[in-house]
Protein backbone atom coordinates (compact mmCIF):
# COMPACT_ATOMS: atom_id res chain seq x y z
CA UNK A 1 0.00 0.00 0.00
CA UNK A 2 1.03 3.90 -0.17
CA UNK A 3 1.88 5.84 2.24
CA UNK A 4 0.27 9.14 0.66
CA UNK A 5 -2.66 9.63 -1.04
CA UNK A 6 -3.59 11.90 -4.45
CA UNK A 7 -7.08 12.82 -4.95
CA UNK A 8 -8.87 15.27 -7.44
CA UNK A 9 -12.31 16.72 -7.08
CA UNK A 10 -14.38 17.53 -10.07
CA UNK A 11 -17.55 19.81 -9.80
CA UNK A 12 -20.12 17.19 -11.36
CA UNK A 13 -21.75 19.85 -13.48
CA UNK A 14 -18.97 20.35 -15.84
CA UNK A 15 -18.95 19.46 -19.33
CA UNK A 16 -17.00 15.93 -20.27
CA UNK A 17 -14.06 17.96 -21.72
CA UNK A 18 -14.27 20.02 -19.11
CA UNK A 19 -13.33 17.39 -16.42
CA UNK A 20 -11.28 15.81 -18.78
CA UNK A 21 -9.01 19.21 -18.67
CA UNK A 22 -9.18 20.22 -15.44
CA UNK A 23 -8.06 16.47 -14.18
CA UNK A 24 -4.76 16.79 -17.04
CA UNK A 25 -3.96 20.47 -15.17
CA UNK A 26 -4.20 19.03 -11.73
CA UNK A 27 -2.71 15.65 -11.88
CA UNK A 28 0.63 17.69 -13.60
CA UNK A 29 0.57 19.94 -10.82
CA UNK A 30 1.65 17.36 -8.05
CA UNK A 31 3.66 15.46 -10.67
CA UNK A 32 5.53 19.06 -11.34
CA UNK A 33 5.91 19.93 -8.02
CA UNK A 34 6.36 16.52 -5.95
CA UNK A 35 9.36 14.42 -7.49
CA UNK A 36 8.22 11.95 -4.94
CA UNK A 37 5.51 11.32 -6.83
CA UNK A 38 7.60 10.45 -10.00
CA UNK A 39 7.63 6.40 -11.31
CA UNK A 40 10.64 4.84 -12.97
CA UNK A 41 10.47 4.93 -16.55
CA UNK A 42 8.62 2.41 -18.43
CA UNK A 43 10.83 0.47 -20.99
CA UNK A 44 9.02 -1.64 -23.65
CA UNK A 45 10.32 -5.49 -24.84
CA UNK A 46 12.06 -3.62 -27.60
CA UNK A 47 13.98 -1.01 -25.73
CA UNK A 48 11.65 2.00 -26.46
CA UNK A 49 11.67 4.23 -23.06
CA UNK A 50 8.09 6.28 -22.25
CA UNK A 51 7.10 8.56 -20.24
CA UNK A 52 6.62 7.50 -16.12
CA UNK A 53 3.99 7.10 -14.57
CA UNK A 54 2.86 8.92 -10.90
CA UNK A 55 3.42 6.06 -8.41
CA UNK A 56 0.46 6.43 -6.58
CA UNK A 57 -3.09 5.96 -8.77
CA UNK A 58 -5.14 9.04 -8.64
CA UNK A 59 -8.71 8.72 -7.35
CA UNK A 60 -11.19 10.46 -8.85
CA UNK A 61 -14.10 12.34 -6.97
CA UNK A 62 -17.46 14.58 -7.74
CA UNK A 63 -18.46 17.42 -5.97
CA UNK A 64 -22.37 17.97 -6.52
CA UNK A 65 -22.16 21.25 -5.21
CA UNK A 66 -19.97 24.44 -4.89
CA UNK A 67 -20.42 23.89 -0.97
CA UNK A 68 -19.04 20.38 -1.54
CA UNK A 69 -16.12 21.45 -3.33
CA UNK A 70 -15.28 24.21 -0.79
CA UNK A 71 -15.51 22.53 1.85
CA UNK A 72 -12.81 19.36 0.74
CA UNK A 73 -10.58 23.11 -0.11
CA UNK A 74 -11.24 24.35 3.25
CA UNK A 75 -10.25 20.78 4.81
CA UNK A 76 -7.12 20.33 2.90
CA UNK A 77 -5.56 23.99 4.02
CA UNK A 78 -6.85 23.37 7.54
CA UNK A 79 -4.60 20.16 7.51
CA UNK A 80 -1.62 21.70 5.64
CA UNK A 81 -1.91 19.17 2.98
CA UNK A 82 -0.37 19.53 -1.11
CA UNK A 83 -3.89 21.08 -2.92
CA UNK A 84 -4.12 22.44 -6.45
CA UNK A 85 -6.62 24.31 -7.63
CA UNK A 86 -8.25 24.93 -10.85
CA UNK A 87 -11.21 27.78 -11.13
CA UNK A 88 -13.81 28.44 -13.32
CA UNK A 89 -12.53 31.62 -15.09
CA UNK A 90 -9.06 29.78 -16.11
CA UNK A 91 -11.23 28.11 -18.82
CA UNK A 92 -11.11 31.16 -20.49
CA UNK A 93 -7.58 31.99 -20.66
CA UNK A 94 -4.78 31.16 -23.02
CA UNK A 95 -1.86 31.53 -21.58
CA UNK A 96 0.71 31.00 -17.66
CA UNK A 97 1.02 34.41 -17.49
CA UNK A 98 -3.01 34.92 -18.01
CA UNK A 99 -3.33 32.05 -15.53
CA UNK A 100 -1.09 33.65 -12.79
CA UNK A 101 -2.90 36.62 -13.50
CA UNK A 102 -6.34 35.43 -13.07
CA UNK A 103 -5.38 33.52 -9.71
CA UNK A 104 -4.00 36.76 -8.01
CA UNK A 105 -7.32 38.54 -8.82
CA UNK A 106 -9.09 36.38 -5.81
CA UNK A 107 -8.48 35.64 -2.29
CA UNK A 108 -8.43 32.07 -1.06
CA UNK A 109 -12.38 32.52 -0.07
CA UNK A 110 -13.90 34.02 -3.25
CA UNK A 111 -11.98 31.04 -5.88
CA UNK A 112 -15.01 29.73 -7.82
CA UNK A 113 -13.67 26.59 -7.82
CA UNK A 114 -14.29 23.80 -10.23
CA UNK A 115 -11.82 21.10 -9.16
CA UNK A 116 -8.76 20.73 -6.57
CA UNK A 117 -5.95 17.85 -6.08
CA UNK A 118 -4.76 17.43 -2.60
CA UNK A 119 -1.74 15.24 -1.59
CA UNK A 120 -1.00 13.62 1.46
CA UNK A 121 -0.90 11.05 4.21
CA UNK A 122 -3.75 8.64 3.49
CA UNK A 123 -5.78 9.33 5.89
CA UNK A 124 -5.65 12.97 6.13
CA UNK A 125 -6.97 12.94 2.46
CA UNK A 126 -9.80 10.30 3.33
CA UNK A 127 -10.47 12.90 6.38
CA UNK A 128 -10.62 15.91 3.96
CA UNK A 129 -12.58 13.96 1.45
CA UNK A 130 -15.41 12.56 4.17
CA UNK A 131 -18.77 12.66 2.17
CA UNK A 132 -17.60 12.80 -1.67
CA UNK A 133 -18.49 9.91 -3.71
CA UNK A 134 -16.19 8.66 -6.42
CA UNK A 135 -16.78 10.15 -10.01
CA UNK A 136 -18.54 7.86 -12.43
């Protein structure tokens, strides 16, 4: 088993592409930031090296509600763990520096969040996560 934990939650009322996206943007951020997340590489039978893999799997979860999604946000800074964060308006920009941009326009409180990845000790996550139901 793992020690730590990596979890995303999606706001259910996103469009398929939508979730698709925001899950690519999250799951890089704790691969970017957390070389302890990194796998070996994978080699093939005839040599050809690909890309690793994150070692831990990433669990998938829906957040019915904006009140369900804060609150797993809330959790995760109360117990100081990795989070990520991905907000409605960044589906309308283009570029990093429009992203960084967009993110200091809010305070922690008023993100209008659409889907988060927190990191951490198993069952601080599990804690943080108490109520959400795995996405379908």
């Amino acid at each position: 088993m793992y020690d730590n934990k990596i979890a995303i939650v999606i706001k259910d009322e996103l469009l398929t592409w939508q979730k698709l996206n925001v899950t690519a943007f999250l799951a890089s951020a704790v691969a970017i930031k957390l070389p302890e997340t990194h796998g070996g590489a994978l080699i093939s039978g005839s040599g050809t090296t690909y890309l690793p893999f994150m070692k831990q799997p990433v669990l998938i979860y829906k957040a019915d509600t904006t009140e369900q999604i804060k609150r797993a946000f809330n959790r995760a800074k109360d117990r100081n763990l990795q989070i990520g964060v991905y907000t409605n308006p960044h589906f309308a920009t283009k570029t990093e520096d429009e992203n960084i941009a967009e993110m200091a326009r809010h305070t922690d409180n008023n993100l209008d969040l659409v889907g988060i990845i927190v990191y951490g000790p198993n069952k601080m996550v599990d804690k943080t996560l108490d109520g959400l139901k795995f996405h379908s």
